[in-house]
PDB file of N, CA and C in Angstrom:
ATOM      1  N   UNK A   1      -7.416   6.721  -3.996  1.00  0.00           N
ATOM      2  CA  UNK A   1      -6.014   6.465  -3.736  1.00  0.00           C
ATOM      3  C   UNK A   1      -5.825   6.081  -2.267  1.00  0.00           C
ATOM      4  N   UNK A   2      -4.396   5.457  -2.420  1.00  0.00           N
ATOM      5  CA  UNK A   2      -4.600   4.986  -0.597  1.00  0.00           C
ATOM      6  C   UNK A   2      -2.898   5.404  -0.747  1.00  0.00           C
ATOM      7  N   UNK A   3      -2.604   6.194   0.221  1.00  0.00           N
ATOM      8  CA  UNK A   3      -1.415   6.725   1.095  1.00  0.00           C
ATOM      9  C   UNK A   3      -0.808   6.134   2.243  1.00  0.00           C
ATOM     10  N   UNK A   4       0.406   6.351   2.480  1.00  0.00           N
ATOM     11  CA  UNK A   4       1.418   5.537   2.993  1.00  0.00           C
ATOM     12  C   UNK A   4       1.938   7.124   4.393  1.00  0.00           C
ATOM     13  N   UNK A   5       2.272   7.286   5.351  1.00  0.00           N
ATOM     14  CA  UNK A   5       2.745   8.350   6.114  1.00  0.00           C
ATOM     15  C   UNK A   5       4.076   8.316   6.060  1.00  0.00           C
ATOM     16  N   UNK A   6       4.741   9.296   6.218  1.00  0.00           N
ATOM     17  CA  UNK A   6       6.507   8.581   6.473  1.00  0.00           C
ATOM     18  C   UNK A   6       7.281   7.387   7.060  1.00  0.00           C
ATOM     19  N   UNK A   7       6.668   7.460   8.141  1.00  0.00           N
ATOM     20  CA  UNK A   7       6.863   6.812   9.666  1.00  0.00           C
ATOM     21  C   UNK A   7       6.627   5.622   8.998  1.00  0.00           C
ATOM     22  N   UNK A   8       5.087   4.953   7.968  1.00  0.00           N
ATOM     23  CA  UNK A   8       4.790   3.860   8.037  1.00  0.00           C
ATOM     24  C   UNK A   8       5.768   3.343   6.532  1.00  0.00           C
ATOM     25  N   UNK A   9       6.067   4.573   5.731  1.00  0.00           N
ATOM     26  CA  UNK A   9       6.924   4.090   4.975  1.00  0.00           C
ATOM     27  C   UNK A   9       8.351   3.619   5.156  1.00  0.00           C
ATOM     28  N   UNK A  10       8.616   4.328   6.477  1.00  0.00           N
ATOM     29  CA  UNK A  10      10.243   4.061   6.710  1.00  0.00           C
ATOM     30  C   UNK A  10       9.964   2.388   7.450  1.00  0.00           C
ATOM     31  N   UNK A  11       9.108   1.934   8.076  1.00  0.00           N
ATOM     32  CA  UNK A  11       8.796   0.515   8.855  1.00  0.00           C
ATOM     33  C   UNK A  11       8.937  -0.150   8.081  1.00  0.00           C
ATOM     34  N   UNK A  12       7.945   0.127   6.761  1.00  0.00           N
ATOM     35  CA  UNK A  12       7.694  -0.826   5.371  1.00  0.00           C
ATOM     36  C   UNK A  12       8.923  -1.009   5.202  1.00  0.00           C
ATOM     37  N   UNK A  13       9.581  -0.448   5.031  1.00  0.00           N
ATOM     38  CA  UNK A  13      10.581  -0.706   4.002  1.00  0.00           C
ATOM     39  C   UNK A  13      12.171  -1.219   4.969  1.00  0.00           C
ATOM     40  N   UNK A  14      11.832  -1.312   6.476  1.00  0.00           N
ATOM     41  CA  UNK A  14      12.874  -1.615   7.031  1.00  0.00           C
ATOM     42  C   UNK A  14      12.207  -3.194   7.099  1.00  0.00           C
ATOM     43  N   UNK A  15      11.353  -3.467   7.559  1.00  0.00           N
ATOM     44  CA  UNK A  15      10.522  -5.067   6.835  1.00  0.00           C
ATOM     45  C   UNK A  15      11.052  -5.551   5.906  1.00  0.00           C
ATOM     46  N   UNK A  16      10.820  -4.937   5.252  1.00  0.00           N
ATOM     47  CA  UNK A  16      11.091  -5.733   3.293  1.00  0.00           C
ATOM     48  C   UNK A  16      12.363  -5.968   3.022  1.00  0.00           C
ATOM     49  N   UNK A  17      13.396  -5.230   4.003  1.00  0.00           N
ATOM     50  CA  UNK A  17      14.888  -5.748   4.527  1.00  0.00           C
ATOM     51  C   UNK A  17      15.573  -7.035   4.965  1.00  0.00           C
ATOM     52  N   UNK A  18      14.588  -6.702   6.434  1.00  0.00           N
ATOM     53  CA  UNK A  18      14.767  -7.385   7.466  1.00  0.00           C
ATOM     54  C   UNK A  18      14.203  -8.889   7.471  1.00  0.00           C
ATOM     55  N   UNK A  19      13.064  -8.585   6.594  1.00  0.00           N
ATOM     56  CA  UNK A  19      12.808  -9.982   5.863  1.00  0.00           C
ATOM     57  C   UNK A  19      13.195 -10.505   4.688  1.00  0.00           C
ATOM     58  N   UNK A  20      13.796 -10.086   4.171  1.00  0.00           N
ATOM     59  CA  UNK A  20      14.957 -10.354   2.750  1.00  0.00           C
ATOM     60  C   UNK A  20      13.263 -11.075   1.696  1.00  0.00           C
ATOM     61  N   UNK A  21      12.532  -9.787   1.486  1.00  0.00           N
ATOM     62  CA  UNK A  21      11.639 -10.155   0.798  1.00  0.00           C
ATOM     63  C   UNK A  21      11.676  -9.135  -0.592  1.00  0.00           C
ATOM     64  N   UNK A  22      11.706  -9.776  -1.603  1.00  0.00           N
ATOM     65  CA  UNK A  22      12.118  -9.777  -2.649  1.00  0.00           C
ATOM     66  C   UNK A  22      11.774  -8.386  -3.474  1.00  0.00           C
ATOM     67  N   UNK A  23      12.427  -7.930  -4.364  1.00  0.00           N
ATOM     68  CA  UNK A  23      12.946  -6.481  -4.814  1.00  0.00           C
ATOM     69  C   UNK A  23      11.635  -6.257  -5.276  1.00  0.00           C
ATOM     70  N   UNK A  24      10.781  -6.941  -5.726  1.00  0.00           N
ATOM     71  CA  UNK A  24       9.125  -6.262  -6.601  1.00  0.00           C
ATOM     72  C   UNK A  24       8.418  -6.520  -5.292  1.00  0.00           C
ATOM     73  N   UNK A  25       8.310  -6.630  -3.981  1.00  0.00           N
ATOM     74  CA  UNK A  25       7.549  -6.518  -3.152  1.00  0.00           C
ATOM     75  C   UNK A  25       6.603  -5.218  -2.627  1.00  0.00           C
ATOM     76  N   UNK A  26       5.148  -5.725  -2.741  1.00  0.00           N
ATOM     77  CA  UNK A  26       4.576  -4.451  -2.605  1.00  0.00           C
ATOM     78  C   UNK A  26       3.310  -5.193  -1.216  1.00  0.00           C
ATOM     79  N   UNK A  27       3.002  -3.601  -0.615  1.00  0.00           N
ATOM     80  CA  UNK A  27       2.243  -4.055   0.774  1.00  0.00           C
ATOM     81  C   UNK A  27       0.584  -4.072  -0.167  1.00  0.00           C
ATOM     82  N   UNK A  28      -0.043  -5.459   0.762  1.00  0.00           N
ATOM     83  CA  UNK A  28      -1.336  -5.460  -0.106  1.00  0.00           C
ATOM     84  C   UNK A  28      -2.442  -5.063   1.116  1.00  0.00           C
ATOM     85  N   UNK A  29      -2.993  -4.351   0.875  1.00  0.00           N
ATOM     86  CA  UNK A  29      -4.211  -4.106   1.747  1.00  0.00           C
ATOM     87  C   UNK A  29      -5.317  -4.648   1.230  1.00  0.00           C
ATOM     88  N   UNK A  30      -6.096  -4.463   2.632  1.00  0.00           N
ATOM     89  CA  UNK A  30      -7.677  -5.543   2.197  1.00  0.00           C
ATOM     90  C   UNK A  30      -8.839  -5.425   3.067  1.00  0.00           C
ATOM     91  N   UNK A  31      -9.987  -5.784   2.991  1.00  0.00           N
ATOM     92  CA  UNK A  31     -11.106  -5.983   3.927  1.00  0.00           C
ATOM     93  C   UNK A  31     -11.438  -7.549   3.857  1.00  0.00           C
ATOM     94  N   UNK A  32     -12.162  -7.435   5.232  1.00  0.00           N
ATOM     95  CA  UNK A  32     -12.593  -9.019   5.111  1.00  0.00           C
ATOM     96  C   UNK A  32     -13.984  -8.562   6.088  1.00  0.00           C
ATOM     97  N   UNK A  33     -15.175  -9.515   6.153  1.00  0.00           N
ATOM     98  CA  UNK A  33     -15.929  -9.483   6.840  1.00  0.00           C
ATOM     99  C   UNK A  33     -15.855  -9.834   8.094  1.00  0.00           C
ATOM    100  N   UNK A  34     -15.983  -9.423   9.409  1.00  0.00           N
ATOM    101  CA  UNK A  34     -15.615 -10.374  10.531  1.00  0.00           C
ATOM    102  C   UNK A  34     -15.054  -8.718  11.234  1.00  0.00           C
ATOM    103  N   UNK A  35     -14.488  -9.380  12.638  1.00  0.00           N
ATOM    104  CA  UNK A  35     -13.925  -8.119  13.367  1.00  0.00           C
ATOM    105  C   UNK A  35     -15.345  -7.951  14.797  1.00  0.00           C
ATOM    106  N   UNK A  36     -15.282  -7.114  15.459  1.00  0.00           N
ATOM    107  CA  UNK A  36     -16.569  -6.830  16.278  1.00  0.00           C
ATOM    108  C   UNK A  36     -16.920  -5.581  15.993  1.00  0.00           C
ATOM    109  N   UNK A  37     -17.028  -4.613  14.840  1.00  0.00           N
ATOM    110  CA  UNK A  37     -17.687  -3.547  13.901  1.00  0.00           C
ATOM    111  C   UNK A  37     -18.006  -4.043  13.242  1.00  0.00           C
ATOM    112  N   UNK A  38     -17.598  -5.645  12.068  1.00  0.00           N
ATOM    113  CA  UNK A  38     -18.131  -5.885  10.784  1.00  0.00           C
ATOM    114  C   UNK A  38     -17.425  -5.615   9.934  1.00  0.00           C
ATOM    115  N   UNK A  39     -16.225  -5.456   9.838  1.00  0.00           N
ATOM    116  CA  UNK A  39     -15.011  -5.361   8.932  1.00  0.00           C
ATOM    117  C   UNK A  39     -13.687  -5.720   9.405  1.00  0.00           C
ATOM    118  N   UNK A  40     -12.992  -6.044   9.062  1.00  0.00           N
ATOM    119  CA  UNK A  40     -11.723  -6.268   9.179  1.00  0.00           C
ATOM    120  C   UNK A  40     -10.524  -5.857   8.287  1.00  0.00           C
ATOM    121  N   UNK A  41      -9.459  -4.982   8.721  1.00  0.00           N
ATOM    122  CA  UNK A  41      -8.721  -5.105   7.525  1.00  0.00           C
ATOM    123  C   UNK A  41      -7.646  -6.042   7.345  1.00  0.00           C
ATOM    124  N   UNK A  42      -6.934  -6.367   6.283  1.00  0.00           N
ATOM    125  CA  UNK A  42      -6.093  -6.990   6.204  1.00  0.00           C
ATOM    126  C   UNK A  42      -4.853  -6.307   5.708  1.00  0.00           C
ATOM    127  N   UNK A  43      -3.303  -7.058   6.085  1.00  0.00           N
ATOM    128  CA  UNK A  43      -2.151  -6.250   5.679  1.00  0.00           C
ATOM    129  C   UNK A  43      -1.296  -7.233   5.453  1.00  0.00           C
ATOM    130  N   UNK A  44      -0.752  -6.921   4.219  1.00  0.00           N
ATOM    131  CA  UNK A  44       0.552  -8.128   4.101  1.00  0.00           C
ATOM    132  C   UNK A  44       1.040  -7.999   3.027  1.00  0.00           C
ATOM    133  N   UNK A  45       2.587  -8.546   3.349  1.00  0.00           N
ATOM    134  CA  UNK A  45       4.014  -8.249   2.185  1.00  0.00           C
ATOM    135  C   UNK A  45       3.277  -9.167   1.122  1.00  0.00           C
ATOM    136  N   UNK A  46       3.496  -8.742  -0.493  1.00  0.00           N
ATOM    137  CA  UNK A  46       3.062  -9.777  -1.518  1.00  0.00           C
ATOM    138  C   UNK A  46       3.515  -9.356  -2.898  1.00  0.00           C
ATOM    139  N   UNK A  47       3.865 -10.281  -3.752  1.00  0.00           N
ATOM    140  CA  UNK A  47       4.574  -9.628  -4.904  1.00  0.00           C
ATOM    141  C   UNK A  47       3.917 -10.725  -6.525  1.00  0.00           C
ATOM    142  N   UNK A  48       2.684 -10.612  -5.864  1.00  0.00           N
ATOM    143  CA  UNK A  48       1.747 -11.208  -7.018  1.00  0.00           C
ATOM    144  C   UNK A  48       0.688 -10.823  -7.105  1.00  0.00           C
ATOM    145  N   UNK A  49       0.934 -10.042  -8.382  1.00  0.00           N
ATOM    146  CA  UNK A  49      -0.999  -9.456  -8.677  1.00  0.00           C
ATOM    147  C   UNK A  49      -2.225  -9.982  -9.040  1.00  0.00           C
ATOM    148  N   UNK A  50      -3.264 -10.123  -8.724  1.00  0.00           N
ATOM    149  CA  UNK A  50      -4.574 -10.466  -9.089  1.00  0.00           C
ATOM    150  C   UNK A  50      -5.147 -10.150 -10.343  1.00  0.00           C
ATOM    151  N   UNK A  51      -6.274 -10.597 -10.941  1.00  0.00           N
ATOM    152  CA  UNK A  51      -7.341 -10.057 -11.810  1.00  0.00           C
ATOM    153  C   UNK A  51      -7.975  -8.690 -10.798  1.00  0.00           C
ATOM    154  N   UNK A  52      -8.513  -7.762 -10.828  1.00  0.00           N
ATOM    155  CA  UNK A  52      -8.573  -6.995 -10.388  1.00  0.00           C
ATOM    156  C   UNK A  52      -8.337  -6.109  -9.350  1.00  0.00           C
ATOM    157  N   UNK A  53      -6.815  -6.001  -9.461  1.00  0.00           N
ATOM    158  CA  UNK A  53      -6.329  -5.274  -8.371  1.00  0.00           C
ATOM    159  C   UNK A  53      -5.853  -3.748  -8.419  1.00  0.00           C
ATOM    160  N   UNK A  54      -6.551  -3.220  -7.380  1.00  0.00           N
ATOM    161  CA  UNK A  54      -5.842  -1.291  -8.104  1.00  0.00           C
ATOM    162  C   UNK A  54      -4.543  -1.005  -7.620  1.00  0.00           C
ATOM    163  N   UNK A  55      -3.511  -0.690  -8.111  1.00  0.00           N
ATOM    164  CA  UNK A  55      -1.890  -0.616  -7.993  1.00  0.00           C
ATOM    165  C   UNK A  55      -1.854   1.245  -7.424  1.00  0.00           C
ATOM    166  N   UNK A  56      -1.340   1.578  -6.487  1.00  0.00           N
ATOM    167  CA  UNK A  56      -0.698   2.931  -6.312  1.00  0.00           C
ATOM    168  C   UNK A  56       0.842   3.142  -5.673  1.00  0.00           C
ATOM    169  N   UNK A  57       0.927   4.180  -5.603  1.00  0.00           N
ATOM    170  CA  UNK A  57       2.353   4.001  -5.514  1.00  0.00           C
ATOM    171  C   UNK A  57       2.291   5.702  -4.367  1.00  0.00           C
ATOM    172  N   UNK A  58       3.473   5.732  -3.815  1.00  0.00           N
ATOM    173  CA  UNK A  58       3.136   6.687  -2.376  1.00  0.00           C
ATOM    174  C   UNK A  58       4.638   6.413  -1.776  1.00  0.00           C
ATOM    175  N   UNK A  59       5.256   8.040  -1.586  1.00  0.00           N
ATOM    176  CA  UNK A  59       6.638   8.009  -1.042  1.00  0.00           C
ATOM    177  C   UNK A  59       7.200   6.740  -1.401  1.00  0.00           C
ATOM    178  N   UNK A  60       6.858   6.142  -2.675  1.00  0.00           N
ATOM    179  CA  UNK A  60       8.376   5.184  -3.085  1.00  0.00           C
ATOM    180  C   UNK A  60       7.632   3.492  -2.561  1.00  0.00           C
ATOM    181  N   UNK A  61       6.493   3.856  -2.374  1.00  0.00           N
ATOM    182  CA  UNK A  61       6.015   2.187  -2.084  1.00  0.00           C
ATOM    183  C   UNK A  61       4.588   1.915  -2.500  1.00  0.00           C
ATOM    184  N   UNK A  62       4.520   0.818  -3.260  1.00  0.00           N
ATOM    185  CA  UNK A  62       4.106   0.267  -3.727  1.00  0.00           C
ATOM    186  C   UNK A  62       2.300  -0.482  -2.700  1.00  0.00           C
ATOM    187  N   UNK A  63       1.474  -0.042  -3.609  1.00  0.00           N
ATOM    188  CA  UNK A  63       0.364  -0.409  -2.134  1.00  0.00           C
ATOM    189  C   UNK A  63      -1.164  -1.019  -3.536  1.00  0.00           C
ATOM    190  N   UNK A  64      -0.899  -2.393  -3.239  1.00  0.00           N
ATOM    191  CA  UNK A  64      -1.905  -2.978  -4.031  1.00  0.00           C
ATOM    192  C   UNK A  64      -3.174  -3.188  -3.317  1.00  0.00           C
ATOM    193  N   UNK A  65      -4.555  -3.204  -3.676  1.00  0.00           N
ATOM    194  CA  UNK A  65      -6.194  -3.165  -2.573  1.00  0.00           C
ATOM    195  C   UNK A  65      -6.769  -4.223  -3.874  1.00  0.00           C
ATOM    196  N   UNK A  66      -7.476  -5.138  -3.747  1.00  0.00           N
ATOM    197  CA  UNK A  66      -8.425  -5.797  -4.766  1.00  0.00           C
ATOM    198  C   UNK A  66     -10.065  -4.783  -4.716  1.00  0.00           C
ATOM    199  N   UNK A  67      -9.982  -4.607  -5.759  1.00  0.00           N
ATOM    200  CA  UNK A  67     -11.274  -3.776  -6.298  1.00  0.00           C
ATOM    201  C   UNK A  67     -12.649  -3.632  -5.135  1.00  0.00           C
ATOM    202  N   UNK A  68     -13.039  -4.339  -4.729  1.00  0.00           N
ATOM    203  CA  UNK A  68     -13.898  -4.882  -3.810  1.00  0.00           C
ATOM    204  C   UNK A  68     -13.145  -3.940  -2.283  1.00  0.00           C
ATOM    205  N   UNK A  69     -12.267  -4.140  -2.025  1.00  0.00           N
ATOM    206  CA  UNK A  69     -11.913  -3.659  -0.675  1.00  0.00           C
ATOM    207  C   UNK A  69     -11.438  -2.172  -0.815  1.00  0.00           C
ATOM    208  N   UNK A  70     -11.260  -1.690  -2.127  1.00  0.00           N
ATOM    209  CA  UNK A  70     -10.830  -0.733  -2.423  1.00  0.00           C
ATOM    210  C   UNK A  70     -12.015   0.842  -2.424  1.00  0.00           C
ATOM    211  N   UNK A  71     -13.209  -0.145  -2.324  1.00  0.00           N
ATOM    212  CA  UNK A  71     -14.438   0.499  -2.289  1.00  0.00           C
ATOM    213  C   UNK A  71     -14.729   1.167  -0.751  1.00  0.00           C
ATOM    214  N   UNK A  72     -14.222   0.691   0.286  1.00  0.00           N
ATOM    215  CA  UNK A  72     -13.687   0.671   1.594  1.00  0.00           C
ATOM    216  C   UNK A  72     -12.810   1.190   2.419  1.00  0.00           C
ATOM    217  N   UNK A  73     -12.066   1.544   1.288  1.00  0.00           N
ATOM    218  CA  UNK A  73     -10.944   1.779   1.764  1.00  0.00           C
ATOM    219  C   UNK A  73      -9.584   3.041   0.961  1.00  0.00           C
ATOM    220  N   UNK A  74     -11.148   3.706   0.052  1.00  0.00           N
ATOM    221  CA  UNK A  74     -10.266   4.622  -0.971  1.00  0.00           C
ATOM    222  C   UNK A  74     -10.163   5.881  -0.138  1.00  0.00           C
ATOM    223  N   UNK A  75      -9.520   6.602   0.019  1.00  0.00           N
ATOM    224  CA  UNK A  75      -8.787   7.884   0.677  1.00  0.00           C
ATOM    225  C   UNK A  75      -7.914   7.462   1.992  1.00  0.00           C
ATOM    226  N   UNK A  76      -7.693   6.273   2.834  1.00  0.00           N
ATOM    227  CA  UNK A  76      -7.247   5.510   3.816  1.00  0.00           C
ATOM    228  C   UNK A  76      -5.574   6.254   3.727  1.00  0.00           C
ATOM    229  N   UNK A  77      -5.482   6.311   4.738  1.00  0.00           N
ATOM    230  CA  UNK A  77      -3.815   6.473   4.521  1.00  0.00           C
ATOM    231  C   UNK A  77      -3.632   5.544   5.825  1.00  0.00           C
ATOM    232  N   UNK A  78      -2.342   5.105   5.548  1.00  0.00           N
ATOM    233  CA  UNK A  78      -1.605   3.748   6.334  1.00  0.00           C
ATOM    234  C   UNK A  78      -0.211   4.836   7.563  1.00  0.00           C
ATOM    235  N   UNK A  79      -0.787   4.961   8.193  1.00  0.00           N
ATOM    236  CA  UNK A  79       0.342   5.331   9.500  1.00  0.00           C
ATOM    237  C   UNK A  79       1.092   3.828   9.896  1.00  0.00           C
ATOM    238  N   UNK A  80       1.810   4.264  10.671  1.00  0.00           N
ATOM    239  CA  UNK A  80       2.559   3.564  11.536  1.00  0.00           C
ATOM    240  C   UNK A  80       2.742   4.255  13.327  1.00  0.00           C
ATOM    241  N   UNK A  81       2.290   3.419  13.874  1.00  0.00           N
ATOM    242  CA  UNK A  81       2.101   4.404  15.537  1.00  0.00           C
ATOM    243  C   UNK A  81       3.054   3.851  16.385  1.00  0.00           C
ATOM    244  N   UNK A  82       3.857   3.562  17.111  1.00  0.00           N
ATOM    245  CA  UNK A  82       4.460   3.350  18.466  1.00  0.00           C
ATOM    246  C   UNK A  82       4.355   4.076  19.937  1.00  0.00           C
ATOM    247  N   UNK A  83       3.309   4.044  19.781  1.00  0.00           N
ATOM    248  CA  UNK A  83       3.179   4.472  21.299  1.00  0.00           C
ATOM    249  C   UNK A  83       2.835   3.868  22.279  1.00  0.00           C
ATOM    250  N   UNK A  84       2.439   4.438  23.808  1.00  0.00           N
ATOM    251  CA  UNK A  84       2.080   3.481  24.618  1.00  0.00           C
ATOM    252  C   UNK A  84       1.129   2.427  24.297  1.00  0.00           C
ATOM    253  N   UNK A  85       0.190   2.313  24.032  1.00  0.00           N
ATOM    254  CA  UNK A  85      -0.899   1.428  23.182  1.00  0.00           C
ATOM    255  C   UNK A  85      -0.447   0.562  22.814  1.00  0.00           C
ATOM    256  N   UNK A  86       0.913   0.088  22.493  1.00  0.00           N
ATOM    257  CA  UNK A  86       1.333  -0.793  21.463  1.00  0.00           C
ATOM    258  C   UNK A  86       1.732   0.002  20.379  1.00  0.00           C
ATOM    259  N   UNK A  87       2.274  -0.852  19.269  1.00  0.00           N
ATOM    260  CA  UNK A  87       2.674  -0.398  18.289  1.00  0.00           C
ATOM    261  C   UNK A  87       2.230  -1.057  16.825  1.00  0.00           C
ATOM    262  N   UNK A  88       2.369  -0.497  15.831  1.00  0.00           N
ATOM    263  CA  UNK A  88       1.956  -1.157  14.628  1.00  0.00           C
ATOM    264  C   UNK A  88       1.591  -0.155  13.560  1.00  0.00           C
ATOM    265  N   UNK A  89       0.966  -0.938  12.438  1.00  0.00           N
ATOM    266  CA  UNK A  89       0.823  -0.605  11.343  1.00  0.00           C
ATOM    267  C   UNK A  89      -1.246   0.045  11.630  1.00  0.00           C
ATOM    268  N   UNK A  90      -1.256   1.297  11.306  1.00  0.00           N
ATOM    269  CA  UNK A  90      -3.141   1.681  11.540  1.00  0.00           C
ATOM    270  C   UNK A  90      -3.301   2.093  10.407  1.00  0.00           C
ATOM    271  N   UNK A  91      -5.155   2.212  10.132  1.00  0.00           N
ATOM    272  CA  UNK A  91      -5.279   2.225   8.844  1.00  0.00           C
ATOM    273  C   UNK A  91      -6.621   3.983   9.331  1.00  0.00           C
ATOM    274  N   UNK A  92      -5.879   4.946   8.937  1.00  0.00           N
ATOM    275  CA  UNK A  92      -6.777   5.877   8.755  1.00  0.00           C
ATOM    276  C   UNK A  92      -7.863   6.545   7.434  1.00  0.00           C
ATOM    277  N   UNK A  93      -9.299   5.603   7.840  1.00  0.00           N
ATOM    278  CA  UNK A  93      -9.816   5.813   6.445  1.00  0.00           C
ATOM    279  C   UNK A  93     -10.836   6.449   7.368  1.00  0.00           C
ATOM    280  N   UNK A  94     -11.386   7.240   6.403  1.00  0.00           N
ATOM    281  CA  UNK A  94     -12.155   8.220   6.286  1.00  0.00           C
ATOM    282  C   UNK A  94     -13.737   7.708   6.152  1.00  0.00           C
ATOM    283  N   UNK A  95     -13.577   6.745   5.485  1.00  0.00           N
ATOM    284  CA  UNK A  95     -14.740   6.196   5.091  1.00  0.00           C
ATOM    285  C   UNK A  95     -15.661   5.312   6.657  1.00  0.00           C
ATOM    286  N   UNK A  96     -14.850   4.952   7.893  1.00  0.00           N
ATOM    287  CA  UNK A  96     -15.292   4.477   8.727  1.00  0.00           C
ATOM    288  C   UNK A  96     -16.235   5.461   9.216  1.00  0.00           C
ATOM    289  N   UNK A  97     -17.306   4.716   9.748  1.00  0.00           N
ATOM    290  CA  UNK A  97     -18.203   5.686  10.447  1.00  0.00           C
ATOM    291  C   UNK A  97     -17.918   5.224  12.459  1.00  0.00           C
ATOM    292  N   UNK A  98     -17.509   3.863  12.295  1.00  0.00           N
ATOM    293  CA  UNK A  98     -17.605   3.015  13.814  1.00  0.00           C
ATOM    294  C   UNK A  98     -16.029   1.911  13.696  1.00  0.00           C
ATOM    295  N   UNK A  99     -15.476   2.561  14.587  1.00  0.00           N
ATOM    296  CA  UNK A  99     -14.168   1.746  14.725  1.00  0.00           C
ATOM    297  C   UNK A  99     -14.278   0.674  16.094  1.00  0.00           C
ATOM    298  N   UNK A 100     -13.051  -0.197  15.983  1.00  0.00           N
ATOM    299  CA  UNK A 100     -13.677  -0.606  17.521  1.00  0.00           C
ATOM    300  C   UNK A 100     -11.836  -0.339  18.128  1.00  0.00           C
ATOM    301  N   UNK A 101     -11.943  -0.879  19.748  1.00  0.00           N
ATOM    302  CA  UNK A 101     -10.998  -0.134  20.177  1.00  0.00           C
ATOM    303  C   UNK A 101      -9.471  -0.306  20.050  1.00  0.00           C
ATOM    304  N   UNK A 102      -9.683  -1.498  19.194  1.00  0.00           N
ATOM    305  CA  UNK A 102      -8.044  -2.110  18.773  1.00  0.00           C
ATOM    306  C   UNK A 102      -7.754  -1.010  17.554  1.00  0.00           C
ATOM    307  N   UNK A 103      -8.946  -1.216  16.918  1.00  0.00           N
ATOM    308  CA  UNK A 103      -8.428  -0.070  15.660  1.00  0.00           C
ATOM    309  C   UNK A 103      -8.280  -1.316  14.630  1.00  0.00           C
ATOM    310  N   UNK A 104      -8.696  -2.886  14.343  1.00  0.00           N
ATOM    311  CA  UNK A 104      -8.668  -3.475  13.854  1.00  0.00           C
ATOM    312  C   UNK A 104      -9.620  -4.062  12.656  1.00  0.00           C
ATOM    313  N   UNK A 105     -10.758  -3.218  13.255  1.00  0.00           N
ATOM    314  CA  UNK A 105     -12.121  -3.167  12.123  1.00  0.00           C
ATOM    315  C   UNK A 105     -13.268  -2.370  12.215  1.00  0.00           C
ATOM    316  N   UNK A 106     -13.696  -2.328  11.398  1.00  0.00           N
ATOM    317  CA  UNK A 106     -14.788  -0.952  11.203  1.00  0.00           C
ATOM    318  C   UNK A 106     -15.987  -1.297  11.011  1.00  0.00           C
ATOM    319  N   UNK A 107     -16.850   0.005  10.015  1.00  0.00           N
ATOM    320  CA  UNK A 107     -17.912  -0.261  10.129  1.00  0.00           C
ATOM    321  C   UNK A 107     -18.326   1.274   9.016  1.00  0.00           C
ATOM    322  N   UNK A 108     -18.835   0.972   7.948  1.00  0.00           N
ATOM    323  CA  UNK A 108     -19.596   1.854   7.002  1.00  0.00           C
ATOM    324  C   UNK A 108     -20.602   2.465   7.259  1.00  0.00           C
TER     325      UNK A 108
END
């Protein structure tokens, strides 16, 4: 399963507003190869499902992973941070062994 924090649910969903993006909109998470660890994740508003995509649902939002990235990325919960650092959407998975210092990609 992949989890959503409050903080990153209340952002989500002031987004999906603020961008007048449409009532079945769900956040899709992802991996990609690439990054300077060897992973990358990916994040983005989307309201079209795939051939193999795993669907969960978390404080009221909707969080689709394609099978493949889901292998990567199962126990992950999705914060939202604003602090000095910058601000944004982070992905706390468990499964990383080597992050790098953006917090933008990993490493198994």
């Amino acid at each position: 399963m992949i989890t959503v924090s409050e903080n990153a649910k209340n952002h989500a969903l002031a987004l999906i507003k603020q961008e007048n993006h449409p009532a079945d909109t769900f956040i899709r998470v992802g991996v990609d190869g690439g990054g300077c660890s060897g992973l990358s994740y990916k994040l983005e508003f989307d309201n079209q499902l795939k051939d193999g995509d795993q669907q969960f649902e978390d404080k009221g939002i909707k969080i689709v992973v394609d099978r493949k990235s889901f292998l990567y990325l199962v126990g992950t919960e999705l914060e939202y941070t604003g602090g000095l650092n910058g601000k944004g959407f982070v992905f706390n998975n468990p499964n990383a062994s080597r992050t790098c210092g953006c917090g933008e990609s990993f490493s198994v």
